[in-house]
N, C-alpha and C. Protein backbone atom coordinates (compact mmCIF):
# COMPACT_ATOMS: atom_id res chain seq x y z
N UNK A 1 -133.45 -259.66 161.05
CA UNK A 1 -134.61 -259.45 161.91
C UNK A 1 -135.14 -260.82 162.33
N UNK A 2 -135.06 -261.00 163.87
CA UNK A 2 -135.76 -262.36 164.10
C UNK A 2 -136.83 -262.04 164.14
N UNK A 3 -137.79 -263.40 163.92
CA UNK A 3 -139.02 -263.50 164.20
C UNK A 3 -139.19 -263.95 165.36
N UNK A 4 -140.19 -263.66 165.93
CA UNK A 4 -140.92 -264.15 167.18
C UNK A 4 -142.03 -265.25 166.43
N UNK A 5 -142.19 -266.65 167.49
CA UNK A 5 -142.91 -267.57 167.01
C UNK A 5 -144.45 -267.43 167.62
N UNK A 6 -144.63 -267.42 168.74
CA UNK A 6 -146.03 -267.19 169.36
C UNK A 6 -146.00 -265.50 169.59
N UNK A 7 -147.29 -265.17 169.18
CA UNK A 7 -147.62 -263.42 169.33
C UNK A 7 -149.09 -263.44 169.31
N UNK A 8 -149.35 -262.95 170.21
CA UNK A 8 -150.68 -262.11 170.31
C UNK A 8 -150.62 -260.64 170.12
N UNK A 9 -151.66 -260.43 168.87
CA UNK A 9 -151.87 -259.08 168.53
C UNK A 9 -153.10 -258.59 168.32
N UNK A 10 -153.76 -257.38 169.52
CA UNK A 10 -154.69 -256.88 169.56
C UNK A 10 -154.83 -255.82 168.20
N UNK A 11 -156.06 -255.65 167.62
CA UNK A 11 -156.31 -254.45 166.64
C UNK A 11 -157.91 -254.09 167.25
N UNK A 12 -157.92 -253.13 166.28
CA UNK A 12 -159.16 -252.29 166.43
C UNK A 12 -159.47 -251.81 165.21
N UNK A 13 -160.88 -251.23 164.88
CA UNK A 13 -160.61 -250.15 163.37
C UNK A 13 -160.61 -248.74 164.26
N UNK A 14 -160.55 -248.11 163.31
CA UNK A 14 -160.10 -246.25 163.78
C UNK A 14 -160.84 -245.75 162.60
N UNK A 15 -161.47 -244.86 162.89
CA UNK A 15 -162.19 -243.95 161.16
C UNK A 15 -161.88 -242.50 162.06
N UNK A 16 -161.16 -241.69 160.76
CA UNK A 16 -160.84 -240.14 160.79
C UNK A 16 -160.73 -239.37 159.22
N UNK A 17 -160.43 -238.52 159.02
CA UNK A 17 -160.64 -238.00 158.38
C UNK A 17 -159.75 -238.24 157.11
N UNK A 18 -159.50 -238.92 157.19
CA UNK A 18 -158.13 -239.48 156.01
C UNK A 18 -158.99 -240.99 155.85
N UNK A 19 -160.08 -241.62 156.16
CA UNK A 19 -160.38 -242.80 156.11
C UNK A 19 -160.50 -243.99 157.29
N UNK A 20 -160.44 -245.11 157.03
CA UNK A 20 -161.08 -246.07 158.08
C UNK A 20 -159.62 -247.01 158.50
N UNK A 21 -159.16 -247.00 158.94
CA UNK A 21 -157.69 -247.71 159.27
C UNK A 21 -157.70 -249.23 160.18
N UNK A 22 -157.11 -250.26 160.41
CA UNK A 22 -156.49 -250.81 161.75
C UNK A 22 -155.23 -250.62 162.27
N UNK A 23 -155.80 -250.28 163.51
CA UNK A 23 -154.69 -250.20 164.46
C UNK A 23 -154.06 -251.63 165.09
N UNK A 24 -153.06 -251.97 165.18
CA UNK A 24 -152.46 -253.12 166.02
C UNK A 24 -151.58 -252.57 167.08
N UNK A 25 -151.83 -253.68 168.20
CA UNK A 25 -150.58 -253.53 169.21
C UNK A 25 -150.04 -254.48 170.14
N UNK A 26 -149.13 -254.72 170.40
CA UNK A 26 -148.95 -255.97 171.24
C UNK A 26 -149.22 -255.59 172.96
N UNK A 27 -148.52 -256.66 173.50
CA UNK A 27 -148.64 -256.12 175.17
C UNK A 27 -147.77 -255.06 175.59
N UNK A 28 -147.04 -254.77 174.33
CA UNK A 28 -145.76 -253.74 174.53
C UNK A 28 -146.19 -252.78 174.27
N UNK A 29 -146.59 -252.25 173.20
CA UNK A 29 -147.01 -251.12 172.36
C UNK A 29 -147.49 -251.13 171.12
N UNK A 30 -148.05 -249.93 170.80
CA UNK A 30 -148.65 -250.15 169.04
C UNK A 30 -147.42 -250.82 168.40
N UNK A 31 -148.03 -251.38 166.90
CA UNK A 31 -146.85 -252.41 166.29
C UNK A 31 -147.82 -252.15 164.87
N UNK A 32 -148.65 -251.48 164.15
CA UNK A 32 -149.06 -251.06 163.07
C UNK A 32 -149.63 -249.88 163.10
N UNK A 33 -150.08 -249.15 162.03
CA UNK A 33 -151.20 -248.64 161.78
C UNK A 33 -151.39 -248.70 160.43
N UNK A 34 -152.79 -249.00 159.97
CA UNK A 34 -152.96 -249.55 158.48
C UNK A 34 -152.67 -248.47 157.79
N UNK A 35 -153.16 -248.80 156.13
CA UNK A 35 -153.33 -247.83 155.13
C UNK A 35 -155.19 -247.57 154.98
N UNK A 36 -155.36 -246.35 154.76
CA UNK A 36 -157.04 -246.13 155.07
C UNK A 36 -157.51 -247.04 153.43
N UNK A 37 -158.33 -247.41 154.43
CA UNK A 37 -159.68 -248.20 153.41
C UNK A 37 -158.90 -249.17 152.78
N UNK A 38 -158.44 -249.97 153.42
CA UNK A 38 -157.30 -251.30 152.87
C UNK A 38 -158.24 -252.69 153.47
N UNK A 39 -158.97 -252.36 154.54
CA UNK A 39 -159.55 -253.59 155.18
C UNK A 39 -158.45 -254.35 156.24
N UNK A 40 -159.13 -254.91 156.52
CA UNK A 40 -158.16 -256.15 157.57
C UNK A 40 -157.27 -257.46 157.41
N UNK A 41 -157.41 -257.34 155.64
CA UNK A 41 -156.23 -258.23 154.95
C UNK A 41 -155.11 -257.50 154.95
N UNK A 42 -155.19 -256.28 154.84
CA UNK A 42 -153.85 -255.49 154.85
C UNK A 42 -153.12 -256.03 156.74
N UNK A 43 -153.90 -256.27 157.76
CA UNK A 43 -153.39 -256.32 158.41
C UNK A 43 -152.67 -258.15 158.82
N UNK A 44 -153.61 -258.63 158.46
CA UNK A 44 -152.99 -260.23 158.89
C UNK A 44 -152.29 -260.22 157.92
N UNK A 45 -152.27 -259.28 156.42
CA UNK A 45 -150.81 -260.28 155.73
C UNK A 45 -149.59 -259.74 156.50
N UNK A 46 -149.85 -257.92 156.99
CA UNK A 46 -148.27 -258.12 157.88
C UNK A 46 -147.95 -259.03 159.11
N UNK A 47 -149.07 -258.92 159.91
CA UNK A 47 -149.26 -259.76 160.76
C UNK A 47 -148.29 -261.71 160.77
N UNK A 48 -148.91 -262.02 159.55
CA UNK A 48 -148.64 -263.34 159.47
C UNK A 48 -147.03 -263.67 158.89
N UNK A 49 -146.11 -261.89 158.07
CA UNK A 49 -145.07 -262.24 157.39
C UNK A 49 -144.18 -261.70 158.43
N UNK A 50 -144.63 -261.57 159.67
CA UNK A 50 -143.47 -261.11 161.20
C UNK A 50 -143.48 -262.00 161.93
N UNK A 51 -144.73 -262.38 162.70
CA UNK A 51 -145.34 -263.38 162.90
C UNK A 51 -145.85 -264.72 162.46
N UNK A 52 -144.97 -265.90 162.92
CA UNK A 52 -145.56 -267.24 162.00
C UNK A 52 -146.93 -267.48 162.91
N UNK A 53 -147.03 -267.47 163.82
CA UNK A 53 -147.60 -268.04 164.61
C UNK A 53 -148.53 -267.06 165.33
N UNK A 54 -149.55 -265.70 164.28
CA UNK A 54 -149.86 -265.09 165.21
C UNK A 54 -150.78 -265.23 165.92
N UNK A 55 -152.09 -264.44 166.49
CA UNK A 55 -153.13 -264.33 167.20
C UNK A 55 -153.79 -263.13 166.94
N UNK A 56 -154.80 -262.85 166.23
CA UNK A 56 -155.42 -261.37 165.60
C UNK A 56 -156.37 -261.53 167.00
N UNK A 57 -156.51 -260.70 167.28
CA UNK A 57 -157.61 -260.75 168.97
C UNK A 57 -158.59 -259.40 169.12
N UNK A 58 -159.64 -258.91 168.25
CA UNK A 58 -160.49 -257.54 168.09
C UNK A 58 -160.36 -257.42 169.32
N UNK A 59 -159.77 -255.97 170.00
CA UNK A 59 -159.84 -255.29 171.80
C UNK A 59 -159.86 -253.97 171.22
N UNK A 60 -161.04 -253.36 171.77
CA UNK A 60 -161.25 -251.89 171.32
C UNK A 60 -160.47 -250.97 172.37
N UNK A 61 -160.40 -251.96 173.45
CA UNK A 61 -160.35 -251.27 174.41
C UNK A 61 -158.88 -250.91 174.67
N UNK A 62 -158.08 -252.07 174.11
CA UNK A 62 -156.04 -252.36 174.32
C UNK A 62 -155.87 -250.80 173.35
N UNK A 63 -156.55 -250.75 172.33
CA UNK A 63 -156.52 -249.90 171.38
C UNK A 63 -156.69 -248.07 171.66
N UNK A 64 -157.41 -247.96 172.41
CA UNK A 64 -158.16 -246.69 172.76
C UNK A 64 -156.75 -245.82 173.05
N UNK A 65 -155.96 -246.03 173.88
CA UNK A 65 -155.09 -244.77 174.62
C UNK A 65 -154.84 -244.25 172.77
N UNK A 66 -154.62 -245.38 171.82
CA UNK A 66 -153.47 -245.13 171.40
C UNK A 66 -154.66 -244.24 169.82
N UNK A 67 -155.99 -244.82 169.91
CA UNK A 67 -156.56 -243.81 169.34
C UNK A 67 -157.34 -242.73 169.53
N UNK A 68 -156.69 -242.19 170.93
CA UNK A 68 -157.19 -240.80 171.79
C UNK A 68 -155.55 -239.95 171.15
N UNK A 69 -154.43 -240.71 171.20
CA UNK A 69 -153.44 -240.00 170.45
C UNK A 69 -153.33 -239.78 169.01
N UNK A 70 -154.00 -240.46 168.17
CA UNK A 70 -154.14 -240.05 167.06
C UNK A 70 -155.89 -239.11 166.41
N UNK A 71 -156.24 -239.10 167.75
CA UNK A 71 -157.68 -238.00 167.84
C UNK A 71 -156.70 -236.68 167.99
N UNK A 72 -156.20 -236.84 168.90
CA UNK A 72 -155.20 -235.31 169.44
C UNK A 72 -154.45 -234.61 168.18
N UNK A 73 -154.14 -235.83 167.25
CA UNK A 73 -152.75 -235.47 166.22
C UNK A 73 -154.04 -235.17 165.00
N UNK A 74 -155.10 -235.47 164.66
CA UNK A 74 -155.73 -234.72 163.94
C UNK A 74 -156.23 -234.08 164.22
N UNK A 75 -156.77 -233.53 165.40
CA UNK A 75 -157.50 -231.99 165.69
C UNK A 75 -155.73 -230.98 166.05
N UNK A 76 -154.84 -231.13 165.79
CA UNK A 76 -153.94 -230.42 165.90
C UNK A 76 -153.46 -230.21 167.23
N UNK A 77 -154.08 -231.12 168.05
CA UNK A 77 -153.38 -230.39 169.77
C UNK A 77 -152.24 -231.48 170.02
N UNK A 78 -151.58 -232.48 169.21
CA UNK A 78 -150.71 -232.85 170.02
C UNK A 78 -150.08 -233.61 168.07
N UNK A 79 -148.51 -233.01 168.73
CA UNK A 79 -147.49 -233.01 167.19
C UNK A 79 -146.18 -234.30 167.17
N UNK A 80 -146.78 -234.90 168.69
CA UNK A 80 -145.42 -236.03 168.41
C UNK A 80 -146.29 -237.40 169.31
N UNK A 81 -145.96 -238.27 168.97
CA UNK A 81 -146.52 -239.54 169.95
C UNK A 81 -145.91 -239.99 170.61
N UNK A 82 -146.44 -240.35 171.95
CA UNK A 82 -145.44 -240.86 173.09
C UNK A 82 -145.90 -242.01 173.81
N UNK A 83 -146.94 -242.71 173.31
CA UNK A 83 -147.17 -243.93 173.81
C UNK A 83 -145.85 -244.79 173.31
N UNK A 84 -145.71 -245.56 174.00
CA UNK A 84 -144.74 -247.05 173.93
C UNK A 84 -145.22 -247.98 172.18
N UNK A 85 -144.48 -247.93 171.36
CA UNK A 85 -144.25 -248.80 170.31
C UNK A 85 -143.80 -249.97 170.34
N UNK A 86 -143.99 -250.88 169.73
CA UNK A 86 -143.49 -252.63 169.51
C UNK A 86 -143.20 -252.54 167.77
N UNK A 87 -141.96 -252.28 167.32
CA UNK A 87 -141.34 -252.70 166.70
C UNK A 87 -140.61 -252.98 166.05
N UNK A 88 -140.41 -254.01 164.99
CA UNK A 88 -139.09 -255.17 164.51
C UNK A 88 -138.44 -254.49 163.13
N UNK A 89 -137.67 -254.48 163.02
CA UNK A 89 -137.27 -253.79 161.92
C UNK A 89 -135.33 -254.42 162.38
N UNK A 90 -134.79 -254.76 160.70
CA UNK A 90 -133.47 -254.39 161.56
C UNK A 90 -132.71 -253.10 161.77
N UNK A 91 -131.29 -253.03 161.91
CA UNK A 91 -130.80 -251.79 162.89
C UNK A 91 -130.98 -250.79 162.15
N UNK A 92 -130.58 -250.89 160.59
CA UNK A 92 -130.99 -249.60 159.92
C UNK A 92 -132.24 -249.29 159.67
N UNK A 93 -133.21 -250.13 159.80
CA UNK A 93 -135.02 -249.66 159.39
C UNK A 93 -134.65 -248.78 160.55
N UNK A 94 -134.17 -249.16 162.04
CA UNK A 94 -134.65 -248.71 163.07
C UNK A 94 -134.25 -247.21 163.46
N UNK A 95 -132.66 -247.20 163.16
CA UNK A 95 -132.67 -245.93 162.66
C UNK A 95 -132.81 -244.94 161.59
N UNK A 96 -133.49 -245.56 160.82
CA UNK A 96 -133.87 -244.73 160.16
C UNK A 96 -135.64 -243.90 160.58
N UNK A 97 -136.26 -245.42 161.49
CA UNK A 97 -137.51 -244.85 161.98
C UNK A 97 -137.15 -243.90 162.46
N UNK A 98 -136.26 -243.92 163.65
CA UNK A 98 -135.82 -242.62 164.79
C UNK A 98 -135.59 -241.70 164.30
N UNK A 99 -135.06 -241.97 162.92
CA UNK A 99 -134.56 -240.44 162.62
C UNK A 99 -136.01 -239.17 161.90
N UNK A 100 -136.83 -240.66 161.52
CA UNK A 100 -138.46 -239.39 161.30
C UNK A 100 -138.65 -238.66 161.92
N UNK A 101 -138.59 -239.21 163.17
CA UNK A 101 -139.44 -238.74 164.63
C UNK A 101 -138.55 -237.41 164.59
N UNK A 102 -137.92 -237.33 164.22
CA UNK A 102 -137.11 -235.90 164.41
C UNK A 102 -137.08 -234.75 163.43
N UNK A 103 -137.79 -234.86 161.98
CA UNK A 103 -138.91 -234.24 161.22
C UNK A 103 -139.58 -233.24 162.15
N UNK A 104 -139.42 -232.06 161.88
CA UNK A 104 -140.31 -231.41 162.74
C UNK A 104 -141.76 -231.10 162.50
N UNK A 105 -142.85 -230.88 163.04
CA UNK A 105 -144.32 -230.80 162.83
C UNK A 105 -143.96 -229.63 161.54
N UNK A 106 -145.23 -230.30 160.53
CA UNK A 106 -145.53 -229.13 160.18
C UNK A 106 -144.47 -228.89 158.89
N UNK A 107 -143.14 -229.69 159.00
CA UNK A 107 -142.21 -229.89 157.51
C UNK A 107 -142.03 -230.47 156.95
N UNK A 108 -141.30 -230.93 155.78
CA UNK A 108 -140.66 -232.03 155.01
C UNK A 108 -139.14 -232.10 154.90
N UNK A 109 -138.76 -233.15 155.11
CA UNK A 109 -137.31 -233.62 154.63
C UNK A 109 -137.25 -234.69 153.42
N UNK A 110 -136.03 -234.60 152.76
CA UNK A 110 -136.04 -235.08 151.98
C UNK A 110 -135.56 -236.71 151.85
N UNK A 111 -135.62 -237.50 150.97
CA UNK A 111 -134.49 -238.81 151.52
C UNK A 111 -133.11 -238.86 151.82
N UNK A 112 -132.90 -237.73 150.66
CA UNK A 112 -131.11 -237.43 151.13
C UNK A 112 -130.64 -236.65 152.14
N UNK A 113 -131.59 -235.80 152.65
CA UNK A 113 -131.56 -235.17 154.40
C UNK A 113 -131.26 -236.24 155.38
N UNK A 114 -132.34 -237.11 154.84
CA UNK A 114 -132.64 -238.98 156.32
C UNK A 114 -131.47 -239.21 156.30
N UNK A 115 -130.99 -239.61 154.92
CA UNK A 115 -129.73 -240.27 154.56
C UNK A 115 -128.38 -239.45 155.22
N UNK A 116 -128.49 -238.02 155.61
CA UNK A 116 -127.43 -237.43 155.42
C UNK A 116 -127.68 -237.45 157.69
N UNK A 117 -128.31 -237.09 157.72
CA UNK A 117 -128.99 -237.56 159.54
C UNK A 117 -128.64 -238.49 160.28
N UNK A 118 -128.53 -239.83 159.30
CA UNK A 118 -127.70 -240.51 159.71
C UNK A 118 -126.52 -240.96 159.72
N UNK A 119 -125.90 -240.00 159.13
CA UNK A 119 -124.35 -239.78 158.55
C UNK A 119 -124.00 -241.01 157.44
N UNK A 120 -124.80 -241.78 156.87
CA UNK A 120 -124.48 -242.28 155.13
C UNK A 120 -125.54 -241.54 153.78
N UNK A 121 -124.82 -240.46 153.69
CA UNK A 121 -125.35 -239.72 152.86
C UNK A 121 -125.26 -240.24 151.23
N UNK A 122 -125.13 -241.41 151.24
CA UNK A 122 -125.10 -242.16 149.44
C UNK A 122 -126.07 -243.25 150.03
N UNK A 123 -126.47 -243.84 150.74
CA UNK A 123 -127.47 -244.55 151.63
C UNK A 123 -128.77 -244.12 151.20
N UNK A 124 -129.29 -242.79 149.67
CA UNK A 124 -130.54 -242.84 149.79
C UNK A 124 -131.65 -243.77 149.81
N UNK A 125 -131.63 -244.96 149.01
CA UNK A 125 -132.01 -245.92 148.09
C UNK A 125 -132.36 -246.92 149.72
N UNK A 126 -131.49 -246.82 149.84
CA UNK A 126 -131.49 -247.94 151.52
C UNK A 126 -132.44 -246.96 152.15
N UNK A 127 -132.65 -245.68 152.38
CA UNK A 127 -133.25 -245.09 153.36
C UNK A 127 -134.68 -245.06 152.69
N UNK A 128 -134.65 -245.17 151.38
CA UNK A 128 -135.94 -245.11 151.00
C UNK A 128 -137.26 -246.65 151.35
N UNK A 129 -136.24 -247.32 151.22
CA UNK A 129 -136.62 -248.82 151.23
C UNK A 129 -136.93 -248.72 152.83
N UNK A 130 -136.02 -248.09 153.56
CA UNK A 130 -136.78 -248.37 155.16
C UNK A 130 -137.86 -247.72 155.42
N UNK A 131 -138.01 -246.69 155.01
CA UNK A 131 -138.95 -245.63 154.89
C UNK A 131 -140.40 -246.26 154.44
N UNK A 132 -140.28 -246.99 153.11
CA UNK A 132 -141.38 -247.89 152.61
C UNK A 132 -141.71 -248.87 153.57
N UNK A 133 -141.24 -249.10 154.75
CA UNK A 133 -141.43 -250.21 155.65
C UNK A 133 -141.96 -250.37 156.92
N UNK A 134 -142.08 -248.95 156.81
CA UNK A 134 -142.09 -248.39 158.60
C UNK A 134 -143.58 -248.90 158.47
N UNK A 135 -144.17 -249.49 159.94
CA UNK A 135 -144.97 -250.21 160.07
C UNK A 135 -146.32 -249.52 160.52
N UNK A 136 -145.71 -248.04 161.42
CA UNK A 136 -146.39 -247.24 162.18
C UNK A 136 -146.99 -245.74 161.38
N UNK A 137 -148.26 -245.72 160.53
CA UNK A 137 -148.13 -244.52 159.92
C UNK A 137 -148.41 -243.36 160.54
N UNK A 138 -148.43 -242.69 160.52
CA UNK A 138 -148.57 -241.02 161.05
C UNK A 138 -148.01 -241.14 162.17
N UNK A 139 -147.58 -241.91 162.73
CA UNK A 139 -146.76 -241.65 164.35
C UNK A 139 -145.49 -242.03 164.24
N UNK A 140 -144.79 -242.78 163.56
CA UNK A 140 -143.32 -242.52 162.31
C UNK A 140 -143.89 -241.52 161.55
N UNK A 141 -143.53 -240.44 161.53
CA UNK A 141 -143.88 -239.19 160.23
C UNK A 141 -143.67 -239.37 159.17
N UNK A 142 -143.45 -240.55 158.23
CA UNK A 142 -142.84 -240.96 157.26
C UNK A 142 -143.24 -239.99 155.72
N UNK A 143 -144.54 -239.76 156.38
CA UNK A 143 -144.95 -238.38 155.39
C UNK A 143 -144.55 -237.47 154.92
N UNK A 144 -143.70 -237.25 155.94
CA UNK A 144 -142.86 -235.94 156.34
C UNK A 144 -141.72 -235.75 155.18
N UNK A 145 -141.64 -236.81 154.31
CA UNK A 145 -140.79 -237.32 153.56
C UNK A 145 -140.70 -237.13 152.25
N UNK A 146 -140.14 -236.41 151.84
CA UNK A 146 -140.69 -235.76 150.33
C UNK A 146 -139.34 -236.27 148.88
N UNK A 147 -139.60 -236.11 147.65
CA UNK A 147 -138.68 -236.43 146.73
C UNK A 147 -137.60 -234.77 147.05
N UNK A 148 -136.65 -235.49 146.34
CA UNK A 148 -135.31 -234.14 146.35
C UNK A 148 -135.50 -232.96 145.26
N UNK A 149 -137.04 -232.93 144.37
CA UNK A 149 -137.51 -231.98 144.04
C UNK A 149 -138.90 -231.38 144.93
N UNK A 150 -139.00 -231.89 145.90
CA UNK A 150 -139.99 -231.68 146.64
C UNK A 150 -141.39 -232.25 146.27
N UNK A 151 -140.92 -233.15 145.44
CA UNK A 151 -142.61 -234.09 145.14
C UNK A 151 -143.26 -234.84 146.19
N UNK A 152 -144.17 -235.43 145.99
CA UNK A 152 -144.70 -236.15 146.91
C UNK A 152 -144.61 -237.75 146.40
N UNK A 153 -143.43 -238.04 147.03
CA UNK A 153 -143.08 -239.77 146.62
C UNK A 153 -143.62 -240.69 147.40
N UNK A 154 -143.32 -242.03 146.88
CA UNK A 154 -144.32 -243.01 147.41
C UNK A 154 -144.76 -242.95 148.93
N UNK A 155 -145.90 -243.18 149.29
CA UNK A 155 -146.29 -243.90 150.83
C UNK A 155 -147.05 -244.67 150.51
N UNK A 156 -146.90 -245.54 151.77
CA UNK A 156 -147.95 -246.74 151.74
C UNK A 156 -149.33 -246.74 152.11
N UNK A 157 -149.89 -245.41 152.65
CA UNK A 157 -151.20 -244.90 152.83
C UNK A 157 -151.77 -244.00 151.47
N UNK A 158 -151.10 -244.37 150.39
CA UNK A 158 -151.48 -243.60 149.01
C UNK A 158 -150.95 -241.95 149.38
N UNK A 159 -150.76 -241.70 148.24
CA UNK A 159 -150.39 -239.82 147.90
C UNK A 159 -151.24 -239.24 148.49
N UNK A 160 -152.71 -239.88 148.27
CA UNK A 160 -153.60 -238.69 148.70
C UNK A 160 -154.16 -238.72 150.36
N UNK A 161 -153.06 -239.60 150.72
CA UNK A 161 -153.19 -239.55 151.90
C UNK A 161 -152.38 -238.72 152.93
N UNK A 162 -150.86 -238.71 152.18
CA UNK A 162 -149.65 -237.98 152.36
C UNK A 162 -150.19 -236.51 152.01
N UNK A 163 -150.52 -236.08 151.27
CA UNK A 163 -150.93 -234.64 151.11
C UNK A 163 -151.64 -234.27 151.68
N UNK A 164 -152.54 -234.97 152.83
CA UNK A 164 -153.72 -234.58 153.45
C UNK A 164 -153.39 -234.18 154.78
N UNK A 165 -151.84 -235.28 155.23
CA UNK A 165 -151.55 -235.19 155.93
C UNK A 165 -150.99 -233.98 156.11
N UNK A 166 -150.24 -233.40 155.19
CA UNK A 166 -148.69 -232.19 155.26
C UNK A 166 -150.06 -231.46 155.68
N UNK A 167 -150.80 -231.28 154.42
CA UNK A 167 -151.61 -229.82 154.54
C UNK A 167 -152.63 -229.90 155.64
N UNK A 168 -152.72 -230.93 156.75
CA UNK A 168 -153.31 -230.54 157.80
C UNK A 168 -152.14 -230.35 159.08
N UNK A 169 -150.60 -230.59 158.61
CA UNK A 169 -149.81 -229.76 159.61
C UNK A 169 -149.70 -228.63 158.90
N UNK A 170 -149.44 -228.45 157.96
CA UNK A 170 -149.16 -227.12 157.89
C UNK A 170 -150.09 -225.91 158.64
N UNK A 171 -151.36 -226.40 158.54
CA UNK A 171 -152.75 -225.66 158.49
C UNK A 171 -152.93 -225.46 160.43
N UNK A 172 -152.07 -226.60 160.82
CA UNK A 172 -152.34 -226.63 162.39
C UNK A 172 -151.14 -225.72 162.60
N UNK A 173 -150.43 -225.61 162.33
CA UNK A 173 -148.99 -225.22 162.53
C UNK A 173 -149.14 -223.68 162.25
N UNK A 174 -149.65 -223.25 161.43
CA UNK A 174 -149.92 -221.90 160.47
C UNK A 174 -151.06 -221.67 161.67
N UNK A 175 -151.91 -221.73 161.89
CA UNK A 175 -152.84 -221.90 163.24
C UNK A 175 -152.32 -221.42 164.37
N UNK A 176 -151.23 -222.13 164.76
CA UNK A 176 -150.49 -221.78 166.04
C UNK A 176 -150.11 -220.92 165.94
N UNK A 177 -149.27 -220.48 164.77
CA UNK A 177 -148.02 -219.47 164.61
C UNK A 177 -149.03 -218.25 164.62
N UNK A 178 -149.98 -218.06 164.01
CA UNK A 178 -150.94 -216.75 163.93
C UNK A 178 -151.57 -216.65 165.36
N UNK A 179 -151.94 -217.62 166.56
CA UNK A 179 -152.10 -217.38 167.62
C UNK A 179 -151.58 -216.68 168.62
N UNK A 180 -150.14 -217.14 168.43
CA UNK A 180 -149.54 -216.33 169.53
C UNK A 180 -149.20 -215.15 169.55
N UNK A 181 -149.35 -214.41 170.75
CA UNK A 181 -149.29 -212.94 170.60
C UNK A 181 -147.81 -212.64 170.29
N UNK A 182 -147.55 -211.50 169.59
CA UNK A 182 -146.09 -210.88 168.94
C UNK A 182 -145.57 -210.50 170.33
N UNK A 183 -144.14 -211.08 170.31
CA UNK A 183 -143.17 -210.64 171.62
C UNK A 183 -142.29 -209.72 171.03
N UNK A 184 -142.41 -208.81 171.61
CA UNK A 184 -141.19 -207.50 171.77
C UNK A 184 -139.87 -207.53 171.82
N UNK A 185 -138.71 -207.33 171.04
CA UNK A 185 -137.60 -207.27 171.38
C UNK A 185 -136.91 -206.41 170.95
N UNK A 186 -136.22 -205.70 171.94
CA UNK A 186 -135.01 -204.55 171.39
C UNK A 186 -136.40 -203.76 170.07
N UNK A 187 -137.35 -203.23 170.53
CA UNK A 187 -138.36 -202.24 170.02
C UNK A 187 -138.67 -202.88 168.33
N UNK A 188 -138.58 -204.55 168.05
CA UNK A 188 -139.48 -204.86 167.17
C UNK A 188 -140.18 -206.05 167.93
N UNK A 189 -141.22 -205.78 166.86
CA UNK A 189 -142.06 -207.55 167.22
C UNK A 189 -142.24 -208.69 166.40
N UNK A 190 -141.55 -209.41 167.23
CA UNK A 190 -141.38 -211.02 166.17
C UNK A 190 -142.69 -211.65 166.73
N UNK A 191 -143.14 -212.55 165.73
CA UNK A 191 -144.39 -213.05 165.88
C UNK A 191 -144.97 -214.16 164.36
């Protein structure tokens, strides 16, 4: 993974219901989201170990699209993020990020699922380590990510942040599914 020498990086704080976070992003796209109630050392130490040379720059404003999308993803109206991202990881962090994003709302996979997704299914250990790395929380689903007994293994936003998360997809998801009206087929109704 190269480093970039000069970087300017806008943040903001964000407070929701899981706690008080910073957001970062470059001119490209988001490029963090903290761990709640960590403060803003959590952010310049990543900041400064990607970046030699960075620029922390408070813009509430660079910040906003991207925390109107994570307003949407906790009131339940919107299950995937599509603003533009900025970041560095090498090729396997990177696919292994991609392969979160494909976690569906609302479930869990396991490490040896990630591992098996990306076709090196003895690769858990490596997938776990990328997983611990991902820079972007709740918009990498990394949550989504459970032990191969279905525990709730490490994240970097604490356990009790990961559990807050599942059980508010599940709860949005379980929400939806009871909304929609039962469709008819061949004289039963699925619903």
């Amino acid at each position: 993974m190269a480093k970039r020498n000069n970087h300017t990086v806008y943040w903001s704080g964000y407070t929701n219901m899981v706690g008080e976070f910073h957001l970062a992003a470059t001119a490209t796209g988001l490029c963090f989201v903290g761990s709640p109630n960590k403060g803003i050392q959590e952010l310049g130490d990543w900041a400064r170990q990607r970046f030699p040379e960075v620029e922390l720059i408070e813009n509430a404003e660079t910040l906003k699209p991207y925390k109107q999308e994570l307003d949407e993803y906790f009131q339940g109206k919107q299950q995937t993020f599509n603003l533009p991202a900025d970041v560095e990881g090498t090729t396997f962090q990177q696919e292994i990020w991609e392969a979160l994003k494909d976690i569906p709302y609302g479930e869990t996979y396991t490490y040896s699922q990630i591992a098996a997704m990306i076709g090196r299914p003895r690769a858990v250990r490596a997938v776990g380590t990328a997983i611990g790395r991902n820079p972007l929380l709740i918009s990498v689903p990394c949550h989504r990510v459970v032990g191969k007994n279905g525990s709730l293994a490490g994240y970097r936003g604490g356990l009790e942040m990961k559990e807050q998360l599942l059980e508010l997809e599940q709860a949005k998801k379980t929400n939806t599914q009871k909304s929609k009206p039962p469709v008819r087929t061949g004289g039963l109704f699925c619903g």
